[in-house]
C-alpha atoms as a PDB file:
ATOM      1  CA  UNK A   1     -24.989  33.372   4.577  1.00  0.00           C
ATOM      2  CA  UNK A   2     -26.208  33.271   8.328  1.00  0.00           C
ATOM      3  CA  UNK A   3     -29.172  30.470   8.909  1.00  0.00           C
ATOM      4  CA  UNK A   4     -31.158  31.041  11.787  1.00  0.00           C
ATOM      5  CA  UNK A   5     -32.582  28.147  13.407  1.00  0.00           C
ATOM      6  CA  UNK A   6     -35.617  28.428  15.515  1.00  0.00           C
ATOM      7  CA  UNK A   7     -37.023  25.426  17.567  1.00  0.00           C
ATOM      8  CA  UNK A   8     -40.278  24.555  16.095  1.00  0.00           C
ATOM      9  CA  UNK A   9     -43.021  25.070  18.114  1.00  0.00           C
ATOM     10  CA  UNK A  10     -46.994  23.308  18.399  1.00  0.00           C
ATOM     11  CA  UNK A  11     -49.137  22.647  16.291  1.00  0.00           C
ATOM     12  CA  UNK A  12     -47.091  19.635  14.649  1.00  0.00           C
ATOM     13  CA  UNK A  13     -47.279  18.910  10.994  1.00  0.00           C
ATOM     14  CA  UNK A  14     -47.692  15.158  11.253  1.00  0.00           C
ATOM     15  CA  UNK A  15     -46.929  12.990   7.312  1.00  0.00           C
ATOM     16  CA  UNK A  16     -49.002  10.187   7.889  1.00  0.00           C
ATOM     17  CA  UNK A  17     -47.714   6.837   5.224  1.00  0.00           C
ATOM     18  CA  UNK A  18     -50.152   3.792   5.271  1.00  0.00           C
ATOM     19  CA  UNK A  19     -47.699   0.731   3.935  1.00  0.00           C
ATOM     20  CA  UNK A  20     -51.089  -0.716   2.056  1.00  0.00           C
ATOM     21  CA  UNK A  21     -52.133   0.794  -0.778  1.00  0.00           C
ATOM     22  CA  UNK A  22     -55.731  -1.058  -0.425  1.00  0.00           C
ATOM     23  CA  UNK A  23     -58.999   1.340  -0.087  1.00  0.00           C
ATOM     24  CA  UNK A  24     -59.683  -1.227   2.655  1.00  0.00           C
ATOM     25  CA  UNK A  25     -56.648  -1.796   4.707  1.00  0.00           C
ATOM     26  CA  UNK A  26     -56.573  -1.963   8.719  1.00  0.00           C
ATOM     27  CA  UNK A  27     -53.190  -0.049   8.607  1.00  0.00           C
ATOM     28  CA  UNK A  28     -55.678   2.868   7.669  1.00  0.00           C
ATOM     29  CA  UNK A  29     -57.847   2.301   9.892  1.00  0.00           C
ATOM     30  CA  UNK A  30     -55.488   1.986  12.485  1.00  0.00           C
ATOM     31  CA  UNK A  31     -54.154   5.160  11.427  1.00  0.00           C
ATOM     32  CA  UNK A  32     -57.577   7.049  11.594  1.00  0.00           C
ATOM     33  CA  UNK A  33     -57.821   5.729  15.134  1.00  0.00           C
ATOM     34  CA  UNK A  34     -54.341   7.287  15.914  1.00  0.00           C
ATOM     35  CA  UNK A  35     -55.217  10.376  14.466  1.00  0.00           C
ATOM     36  CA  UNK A  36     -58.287  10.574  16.750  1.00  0.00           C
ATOM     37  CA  UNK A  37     -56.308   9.182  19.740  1.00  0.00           C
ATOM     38  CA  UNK A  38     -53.016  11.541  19.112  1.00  0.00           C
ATOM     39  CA  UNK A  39     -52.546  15.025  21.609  1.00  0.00           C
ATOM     40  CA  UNK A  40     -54.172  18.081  20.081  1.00  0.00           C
ATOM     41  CA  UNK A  41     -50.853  19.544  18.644  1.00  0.00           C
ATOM     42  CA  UNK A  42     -51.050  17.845  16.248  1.00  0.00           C
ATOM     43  CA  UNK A  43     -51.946  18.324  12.661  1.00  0.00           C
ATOM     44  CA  UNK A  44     -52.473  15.107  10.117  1.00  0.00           C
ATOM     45  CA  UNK A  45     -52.135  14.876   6.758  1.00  0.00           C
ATOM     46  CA  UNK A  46     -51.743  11.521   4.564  1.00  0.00           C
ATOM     47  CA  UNK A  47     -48.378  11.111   2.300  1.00  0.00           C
ATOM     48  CA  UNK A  48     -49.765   9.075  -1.036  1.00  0.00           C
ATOM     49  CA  UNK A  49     -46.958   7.352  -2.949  1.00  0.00           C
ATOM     50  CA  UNK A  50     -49.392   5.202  -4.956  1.00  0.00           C
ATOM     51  CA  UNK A  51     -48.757   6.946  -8.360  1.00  0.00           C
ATOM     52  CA  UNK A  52     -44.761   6.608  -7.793  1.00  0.00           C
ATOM     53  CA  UNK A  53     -43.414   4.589 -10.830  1.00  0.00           C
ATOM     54  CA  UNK A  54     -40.300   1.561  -9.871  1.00  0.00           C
ATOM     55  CA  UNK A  55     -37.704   3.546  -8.901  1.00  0.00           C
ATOM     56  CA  UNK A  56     -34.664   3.122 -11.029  1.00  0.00           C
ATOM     57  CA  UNK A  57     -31.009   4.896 -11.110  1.00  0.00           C
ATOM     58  CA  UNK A  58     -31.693   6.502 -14.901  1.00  0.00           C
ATOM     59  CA  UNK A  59     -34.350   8.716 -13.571  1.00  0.00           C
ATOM     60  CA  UNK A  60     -31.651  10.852 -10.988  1.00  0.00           C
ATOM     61  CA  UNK A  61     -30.865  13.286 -13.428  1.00  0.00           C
ATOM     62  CA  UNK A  62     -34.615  14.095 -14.164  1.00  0.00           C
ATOM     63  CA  UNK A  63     -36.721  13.275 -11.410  1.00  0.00           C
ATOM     64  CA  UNK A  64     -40.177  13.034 -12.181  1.00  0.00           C
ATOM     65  CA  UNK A  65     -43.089  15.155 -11.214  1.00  0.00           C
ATOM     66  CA  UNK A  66     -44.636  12.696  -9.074  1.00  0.00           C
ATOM     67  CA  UNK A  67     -41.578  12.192  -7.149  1.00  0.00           C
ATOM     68  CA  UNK A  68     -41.005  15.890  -6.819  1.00  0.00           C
ATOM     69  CA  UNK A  69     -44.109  15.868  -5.283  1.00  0.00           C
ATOM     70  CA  UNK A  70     -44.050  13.297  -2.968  1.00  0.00           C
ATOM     71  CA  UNK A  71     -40.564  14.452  -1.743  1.00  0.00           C
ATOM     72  CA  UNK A  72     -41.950  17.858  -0.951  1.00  0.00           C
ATOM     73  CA  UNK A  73     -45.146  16.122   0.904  1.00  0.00           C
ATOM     74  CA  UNK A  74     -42.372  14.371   3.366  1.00  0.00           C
ATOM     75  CA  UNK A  75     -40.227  17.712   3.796  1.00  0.00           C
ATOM     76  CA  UNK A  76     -43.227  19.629   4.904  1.00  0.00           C
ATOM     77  CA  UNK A  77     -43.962  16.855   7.119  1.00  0.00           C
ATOM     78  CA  UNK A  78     -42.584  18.180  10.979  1.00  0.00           C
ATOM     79  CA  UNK A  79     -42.649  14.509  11.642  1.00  0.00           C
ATOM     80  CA  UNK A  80     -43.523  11.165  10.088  1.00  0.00           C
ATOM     81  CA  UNK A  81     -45.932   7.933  11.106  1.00  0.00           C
ATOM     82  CA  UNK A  82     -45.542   4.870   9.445  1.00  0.00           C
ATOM     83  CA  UNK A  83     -48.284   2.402   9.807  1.00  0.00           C
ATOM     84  CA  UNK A  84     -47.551  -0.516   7.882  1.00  0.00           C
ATOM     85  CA  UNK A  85     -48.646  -3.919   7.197  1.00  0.00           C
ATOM     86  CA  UNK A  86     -46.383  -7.392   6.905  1.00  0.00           C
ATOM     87  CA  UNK A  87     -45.947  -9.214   3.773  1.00  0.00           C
ATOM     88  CA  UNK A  88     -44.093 -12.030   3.763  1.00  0.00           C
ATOM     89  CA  UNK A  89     -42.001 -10.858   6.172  1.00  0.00           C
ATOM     90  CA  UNK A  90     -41.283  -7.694   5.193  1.00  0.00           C
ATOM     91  CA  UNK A  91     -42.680  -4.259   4.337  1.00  0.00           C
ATOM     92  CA  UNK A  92     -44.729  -4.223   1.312  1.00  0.00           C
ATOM     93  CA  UNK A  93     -43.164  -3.536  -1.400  1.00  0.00           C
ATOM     94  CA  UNK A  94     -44.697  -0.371  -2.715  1.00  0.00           C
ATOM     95  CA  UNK A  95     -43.525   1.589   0.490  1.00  0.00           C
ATOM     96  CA  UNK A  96     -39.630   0.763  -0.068  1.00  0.00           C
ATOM     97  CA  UNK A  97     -40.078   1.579  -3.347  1.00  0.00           C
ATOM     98  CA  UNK A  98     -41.563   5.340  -1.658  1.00  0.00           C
ATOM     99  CA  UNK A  99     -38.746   5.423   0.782  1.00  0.00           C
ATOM    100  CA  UNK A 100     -36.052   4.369  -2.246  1.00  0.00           C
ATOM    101  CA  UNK A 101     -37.296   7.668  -4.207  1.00  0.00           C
ATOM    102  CA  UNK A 102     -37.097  10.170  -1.254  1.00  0.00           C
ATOM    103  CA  UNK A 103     -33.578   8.739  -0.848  1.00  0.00           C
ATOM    104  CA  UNK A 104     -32.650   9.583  -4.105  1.00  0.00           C
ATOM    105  CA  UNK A 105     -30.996  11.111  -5.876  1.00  0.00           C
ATOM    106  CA  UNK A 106     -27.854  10.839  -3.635  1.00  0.00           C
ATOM    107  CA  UNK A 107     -27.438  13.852  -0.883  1.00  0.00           C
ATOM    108  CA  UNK A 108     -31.122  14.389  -1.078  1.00  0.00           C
ATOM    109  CA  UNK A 109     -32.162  12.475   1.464  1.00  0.00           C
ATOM    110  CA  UNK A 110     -35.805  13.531   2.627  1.00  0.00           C
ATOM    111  CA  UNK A 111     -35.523  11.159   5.322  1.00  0.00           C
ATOM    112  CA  UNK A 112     -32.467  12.859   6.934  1.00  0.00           C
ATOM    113  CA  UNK A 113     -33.142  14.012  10.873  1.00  0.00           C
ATOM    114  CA  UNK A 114     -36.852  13.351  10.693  1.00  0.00           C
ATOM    115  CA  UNK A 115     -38.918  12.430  13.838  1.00  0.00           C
ATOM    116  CA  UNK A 116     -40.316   9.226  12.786  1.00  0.00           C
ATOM    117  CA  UNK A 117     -42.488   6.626  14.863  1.00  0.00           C
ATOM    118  CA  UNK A 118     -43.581   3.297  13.086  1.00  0.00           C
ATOM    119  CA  UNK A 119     -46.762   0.896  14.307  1.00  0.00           C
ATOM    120  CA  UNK A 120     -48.225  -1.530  12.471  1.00  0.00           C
ATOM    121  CA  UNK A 121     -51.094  -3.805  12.493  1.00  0.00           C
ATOM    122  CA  UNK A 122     -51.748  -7.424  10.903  1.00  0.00           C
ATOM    123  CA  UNK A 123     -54.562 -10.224  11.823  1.00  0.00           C
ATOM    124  CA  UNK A 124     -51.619 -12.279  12.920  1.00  0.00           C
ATOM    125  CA  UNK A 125     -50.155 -13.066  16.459  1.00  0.00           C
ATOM    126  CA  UNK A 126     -46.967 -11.010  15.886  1.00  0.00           C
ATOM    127  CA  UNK A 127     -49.052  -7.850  14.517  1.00  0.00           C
ATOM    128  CA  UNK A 128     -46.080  -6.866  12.017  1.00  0.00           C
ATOM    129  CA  UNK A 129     -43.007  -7.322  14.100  1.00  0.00           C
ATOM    130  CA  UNK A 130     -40.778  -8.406  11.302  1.00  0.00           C
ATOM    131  CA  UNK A 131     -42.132  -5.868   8.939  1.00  0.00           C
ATOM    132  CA  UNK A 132     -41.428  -3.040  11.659  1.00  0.00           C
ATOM    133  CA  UNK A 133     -37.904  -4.618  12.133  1.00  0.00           C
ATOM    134  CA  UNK A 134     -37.203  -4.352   8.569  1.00  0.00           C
ATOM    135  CA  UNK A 135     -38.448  -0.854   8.578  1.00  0.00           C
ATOM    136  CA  UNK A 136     -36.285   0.144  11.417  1.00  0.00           C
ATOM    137  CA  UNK A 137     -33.585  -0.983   9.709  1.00  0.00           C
ATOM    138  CA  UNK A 138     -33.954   1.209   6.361  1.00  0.00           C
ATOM    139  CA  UNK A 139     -34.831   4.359   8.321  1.00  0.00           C
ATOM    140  CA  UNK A 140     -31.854   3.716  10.456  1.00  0.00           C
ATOM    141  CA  UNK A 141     -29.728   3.617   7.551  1.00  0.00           C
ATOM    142  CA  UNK A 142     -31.407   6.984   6.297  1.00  0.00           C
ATOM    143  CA  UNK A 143     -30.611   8.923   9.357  1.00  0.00           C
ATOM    144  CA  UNK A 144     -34.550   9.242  10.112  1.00  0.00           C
ATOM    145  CA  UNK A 145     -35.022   9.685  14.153  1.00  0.00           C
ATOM    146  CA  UNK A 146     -36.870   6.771  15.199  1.00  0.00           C
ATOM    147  CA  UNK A 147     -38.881   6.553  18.484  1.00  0.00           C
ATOM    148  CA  UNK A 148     -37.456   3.241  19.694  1.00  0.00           C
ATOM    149  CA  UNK A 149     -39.946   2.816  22.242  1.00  0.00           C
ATOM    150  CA  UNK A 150     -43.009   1.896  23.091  1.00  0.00           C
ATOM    151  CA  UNK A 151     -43.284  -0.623  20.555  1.00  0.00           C
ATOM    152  CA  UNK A 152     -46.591  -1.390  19.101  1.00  0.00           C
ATOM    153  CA  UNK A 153     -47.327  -4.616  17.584  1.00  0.00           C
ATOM    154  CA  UNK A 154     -51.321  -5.154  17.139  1.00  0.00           C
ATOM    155  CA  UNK A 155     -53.163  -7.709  16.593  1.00  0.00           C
ATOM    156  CA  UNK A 156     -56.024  -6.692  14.189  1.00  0.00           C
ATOM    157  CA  UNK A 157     -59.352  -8.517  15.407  1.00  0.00           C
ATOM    158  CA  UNK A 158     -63.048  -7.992  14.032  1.00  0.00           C
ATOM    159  CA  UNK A 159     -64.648  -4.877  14.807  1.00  0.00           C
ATOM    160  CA  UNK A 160     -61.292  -3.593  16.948  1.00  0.00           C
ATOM    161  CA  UNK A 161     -61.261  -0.021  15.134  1.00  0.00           C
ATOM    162  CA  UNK A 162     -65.155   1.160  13.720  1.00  0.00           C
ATOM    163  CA  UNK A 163     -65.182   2.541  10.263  1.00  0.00           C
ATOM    164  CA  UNK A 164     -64.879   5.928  11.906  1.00  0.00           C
ATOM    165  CA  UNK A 165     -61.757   5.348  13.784  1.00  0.00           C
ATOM    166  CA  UNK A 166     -63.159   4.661  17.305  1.00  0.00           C
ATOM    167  CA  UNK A 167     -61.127   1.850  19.257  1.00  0.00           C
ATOM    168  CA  UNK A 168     -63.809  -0.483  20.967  1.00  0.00           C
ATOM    169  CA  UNK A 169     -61.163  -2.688  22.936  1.00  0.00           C
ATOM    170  CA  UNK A 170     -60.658  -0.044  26.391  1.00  0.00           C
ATOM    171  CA  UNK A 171     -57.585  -1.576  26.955  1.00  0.00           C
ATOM    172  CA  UNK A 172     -56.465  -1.288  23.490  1.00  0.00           C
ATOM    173  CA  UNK A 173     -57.521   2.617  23.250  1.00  0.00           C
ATOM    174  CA  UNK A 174     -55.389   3.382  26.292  1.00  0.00           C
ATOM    175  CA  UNK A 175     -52.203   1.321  24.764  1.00  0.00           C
ATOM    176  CA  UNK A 176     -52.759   3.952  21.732  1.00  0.00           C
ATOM    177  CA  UNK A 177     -53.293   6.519  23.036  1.00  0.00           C
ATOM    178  CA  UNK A 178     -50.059   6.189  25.613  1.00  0.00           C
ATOM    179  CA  UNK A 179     -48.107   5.669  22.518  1.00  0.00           C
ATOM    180  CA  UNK A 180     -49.280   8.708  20.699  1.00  0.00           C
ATOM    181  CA  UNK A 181     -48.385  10.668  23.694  1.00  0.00           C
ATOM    182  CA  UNK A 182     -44.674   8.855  23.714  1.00  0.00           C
ATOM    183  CA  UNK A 183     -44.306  10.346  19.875  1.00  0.00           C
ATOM    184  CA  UNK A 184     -45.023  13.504  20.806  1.00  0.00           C
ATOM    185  CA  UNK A 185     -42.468  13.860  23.182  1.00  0.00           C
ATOM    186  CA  UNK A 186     -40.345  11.972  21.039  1.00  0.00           C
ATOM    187  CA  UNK A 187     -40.769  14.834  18.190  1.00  0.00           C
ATOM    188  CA  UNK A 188     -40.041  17.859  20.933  1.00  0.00           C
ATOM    189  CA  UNK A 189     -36.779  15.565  22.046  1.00  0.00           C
ATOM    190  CA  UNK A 190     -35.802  15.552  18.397  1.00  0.00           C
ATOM    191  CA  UNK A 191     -36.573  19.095  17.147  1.00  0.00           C
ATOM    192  CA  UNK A 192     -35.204  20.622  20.315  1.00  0.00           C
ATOM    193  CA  UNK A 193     -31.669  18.833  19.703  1.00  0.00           C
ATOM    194  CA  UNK A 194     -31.956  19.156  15.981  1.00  0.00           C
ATOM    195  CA  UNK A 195     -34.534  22.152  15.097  1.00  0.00           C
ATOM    196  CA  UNK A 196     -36.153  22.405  11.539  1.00  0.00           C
ATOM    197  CA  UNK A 197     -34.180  25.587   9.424  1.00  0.00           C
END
């Protein structure tokens, strides 16, 4: 059977997956700033993995629901944006367990080919370098295509992002918005080399 493969065109289907799970976290604001920051193809919408159980080997040959679910949420996604915090030098835990399940079971990798970009944002000097490192690392690994540059490392300060995603640092906004702009072409590099089916 013949596949046809068609470059996707704008709008872009953007998966957007917080690394906190907290109601409160900066990570989402930071993300509703991007959102508001990003070029006007594209379309957000939030991956939740908070109801995933520990992923373990037994469940392979019976996935459950929830997982089904999230998995679809990613391969609908025409590209993926991780903003994630740092714990203890790391990513937090509940978001490898997310990316463990849409690895699994083996040859079902949801990750596979995806434009990806990652950001993060902590109160801390290094604004989640380590964590973003780590990240890198598994989505290399899973064959996800990562926009290696700009990085963006930010330092999360009082009153930087309003409740309602507005950046109030100018310098700050610009930085953002430059590196929205970078992801988009990075999607349009990817999907023209390796289009959707």
């Amino acid at each position: 059977m013949k596949i046809e493969i068609i470059a996707h065109q704008p709008p872009y289907r953007i998966g957007v997956i917080v690394g906190s799970l907290s109601a409160q976290s900066i990570n989402r604001k930071l993300a509703k700033a991007l959102s508001r920051l990003a070029p006007p193809e594209f379309e957000f919408f939030d991956i939740s993995y908070a109801d995933l159980p520990l992923y373990n080997r037994d469940f392979d040959a019976d996935f459950p629901q929830v997982a089904l679910d999230f998995k679809a949420a990613v391969a609908s996604a025409d590209a993926l944006l991780f903003v994630t915090p740092e714990y203890n030098r790391s990513v937090p835990g509940a978001l490898k367990n997310a990316i463990d399940w849409g690895s699994r079971p083996w040859g079902k990798n949801v990750w596979l080919n995806k434009p990806t970009g990652v950001i993060g944002a902590s109160t801390g000097a290094i604004g989640t370098a380590v964590a973003q490192q780590s990240l890198r690392s598994t989505l290399g690994f899973l064959n996800a295509r990562q926009m290696t540059s700009p990085e963006a490392y930010i330092q999360f300060t009082q009153g930087l992002v309003d409740d309602d995603g507005t950046v109030t640092v100018p310098a700050t906004e610009d930085f953002l918005r430059m590196y929205m702009t970078a992801f988009a072409e990075h999607i349009l590099r990817v999907l023209t080399v390796i289009p959707r089916p």
